[in-house]
N, C-alpha and C. Protein backbone atom coordinates (compact mmCIF):
# COMPACT_ATOMS: atom_id res chain seq x y z
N UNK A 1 -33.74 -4.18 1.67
CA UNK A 1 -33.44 -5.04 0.53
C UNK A 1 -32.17 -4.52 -0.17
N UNK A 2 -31.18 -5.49 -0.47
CA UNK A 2 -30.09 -5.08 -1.13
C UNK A 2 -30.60 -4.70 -2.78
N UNK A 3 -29.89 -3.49 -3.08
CA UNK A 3 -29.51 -2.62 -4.27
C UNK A 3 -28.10 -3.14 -4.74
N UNK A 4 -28.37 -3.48 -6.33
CA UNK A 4 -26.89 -3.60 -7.20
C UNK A 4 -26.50 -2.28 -7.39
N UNK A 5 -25.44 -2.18 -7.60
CA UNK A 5 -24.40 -1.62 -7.57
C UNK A 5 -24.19 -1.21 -8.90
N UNK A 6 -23.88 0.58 -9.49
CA UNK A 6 -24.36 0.86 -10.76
C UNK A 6 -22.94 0.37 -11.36
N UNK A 7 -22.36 -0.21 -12.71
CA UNK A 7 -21.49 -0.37 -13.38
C UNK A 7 -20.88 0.65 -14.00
N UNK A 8 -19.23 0.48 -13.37
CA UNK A 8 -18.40 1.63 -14.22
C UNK A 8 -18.23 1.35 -16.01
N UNK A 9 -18.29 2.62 -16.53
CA UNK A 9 -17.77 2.54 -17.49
C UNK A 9 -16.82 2.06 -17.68
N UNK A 10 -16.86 2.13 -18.97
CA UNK A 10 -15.15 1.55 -19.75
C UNK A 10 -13.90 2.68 -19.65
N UNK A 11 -14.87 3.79 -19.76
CA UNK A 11 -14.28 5.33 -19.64
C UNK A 11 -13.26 5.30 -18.41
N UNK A 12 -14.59 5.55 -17.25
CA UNK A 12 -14.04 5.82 -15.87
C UNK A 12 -12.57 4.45 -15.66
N UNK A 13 -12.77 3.75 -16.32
CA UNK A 13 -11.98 2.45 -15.71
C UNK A 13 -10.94 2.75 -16.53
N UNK A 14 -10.33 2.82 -17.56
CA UNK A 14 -9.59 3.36 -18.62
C UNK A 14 -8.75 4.62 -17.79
N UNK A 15 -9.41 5.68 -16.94
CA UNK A 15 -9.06 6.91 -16.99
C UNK A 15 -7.84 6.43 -15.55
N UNK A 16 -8.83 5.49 -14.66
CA UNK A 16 -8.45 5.02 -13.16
C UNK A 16 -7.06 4.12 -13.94
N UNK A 17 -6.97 3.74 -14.66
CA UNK A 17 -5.92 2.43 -15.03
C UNK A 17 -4.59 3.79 -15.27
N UNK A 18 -4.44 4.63 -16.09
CA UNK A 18 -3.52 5.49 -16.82
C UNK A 18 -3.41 5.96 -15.59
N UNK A 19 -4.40 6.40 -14.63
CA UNK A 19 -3.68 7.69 -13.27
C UNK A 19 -2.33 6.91 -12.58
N UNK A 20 -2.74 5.63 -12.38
CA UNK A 20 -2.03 4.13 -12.09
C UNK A 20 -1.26 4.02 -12.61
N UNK A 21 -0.81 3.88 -13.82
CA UNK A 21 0.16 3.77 -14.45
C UNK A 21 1.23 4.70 -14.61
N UNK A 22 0.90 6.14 -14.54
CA UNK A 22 1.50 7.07 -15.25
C UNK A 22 1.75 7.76 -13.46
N UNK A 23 1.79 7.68 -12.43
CA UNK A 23 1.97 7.68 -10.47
C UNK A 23 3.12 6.32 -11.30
N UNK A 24 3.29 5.39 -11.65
CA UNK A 24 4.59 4.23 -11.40
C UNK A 24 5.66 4.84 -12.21
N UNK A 25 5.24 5.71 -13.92
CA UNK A 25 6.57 6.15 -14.32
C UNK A 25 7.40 6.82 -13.85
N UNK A 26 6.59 7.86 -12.95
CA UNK A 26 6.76 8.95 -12.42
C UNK A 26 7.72 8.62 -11.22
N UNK A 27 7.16 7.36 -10.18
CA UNK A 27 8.12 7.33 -9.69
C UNK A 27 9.85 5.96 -9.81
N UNK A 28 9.60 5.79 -11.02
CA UNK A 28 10.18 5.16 -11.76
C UNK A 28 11.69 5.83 -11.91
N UNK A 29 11.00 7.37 -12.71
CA UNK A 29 12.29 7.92 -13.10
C UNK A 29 12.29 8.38 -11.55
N UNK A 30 11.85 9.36 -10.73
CA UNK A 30 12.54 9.80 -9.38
C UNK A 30 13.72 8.54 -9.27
N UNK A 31 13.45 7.23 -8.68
CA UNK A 31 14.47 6.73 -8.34
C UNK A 31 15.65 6.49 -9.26
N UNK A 32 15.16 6.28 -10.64
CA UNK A 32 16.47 6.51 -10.94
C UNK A 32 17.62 7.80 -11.02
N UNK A 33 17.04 8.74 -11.14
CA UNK A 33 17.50 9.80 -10.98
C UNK A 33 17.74 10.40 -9.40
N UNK A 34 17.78 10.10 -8.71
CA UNK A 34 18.63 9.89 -7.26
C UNK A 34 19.21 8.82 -7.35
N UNK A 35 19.45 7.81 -8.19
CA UNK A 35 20.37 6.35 -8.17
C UNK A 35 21.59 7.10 -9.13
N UNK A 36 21.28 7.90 -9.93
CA UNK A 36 21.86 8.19 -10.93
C UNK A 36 22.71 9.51 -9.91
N UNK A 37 21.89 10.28 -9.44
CA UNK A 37 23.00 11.49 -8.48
C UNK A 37 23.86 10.79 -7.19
N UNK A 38 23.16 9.63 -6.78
CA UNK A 38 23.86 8.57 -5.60
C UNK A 38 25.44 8.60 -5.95
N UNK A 39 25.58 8.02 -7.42
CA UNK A 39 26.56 7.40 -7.79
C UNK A 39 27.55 8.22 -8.68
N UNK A 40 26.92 9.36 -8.47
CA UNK A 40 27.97 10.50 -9.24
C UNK A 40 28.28 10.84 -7.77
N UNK A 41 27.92 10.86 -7.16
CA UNK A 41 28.42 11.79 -5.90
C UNK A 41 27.55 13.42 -6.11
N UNK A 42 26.54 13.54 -6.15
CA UNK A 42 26.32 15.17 -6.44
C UNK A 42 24.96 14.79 -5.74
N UNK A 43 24.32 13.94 -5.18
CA UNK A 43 23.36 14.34 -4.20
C UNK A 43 23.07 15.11 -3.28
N UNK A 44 21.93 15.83 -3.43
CA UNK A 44 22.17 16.63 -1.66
C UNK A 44 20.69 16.63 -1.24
N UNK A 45 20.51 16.60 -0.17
CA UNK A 45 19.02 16.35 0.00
C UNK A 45 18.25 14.60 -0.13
N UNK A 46 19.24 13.89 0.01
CA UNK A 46 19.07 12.66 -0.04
C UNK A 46 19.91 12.05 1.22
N UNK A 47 19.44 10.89 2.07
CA UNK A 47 20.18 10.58 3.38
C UNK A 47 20.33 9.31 2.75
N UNK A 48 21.20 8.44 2.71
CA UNK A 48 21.30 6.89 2.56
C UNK A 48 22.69 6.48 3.44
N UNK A 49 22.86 4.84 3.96
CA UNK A 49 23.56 4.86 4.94
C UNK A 49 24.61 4.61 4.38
N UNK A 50 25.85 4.98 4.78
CA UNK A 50 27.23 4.71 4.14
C UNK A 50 27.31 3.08 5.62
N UNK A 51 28.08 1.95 4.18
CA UNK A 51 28.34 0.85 5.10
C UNK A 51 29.91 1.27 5.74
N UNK A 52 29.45 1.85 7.39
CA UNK A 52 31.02 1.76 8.17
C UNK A 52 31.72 0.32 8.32
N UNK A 53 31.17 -0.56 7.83
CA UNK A 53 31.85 -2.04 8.72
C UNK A 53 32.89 -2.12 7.55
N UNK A 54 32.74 -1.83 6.52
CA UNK A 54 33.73 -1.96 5.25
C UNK A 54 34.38 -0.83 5.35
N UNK A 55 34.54 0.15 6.15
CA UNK A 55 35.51 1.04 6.30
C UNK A 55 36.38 0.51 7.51
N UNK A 56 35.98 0.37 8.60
CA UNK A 56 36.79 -0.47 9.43
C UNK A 56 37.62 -1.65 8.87
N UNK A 57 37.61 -2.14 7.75
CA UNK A 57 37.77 -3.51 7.90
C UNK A 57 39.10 -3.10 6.91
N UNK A 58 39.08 -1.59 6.38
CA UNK A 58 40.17 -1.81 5.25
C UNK A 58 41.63 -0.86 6.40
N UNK A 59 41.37 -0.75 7.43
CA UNK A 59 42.36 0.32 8.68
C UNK A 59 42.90 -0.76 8.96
């Protein structure tokens, strides 16, 4: 015979929502802050592709 299923708190659900939220600021600022070293030029430890077809195209 099927058993219901005990109900989360308001607590537990509250605590699960902020872990969620506060994992997106987190990686919020990371990207900007490699967008922000991208474009200074002072990255290291970061791979992104340089577009060659716009280097060819200015020879």
């Amino acid at each position: 015979m099927a058993v219901p299923k005990k109900k989360t708190s308001k607590g537990k659900r509250n605590q699960r929502h902020a872990t969620w939220k506060g994992k997106a600021t987190i990686a919020a600022e990371k990207a900007l802050s490699i967008g922000k070293s991208v474009l200074t030029g002072r990255a290291q430890g970061f791979v992104y592709p340089m577009n060659e077809s716009s280097e060819d195209e200015s020879d």
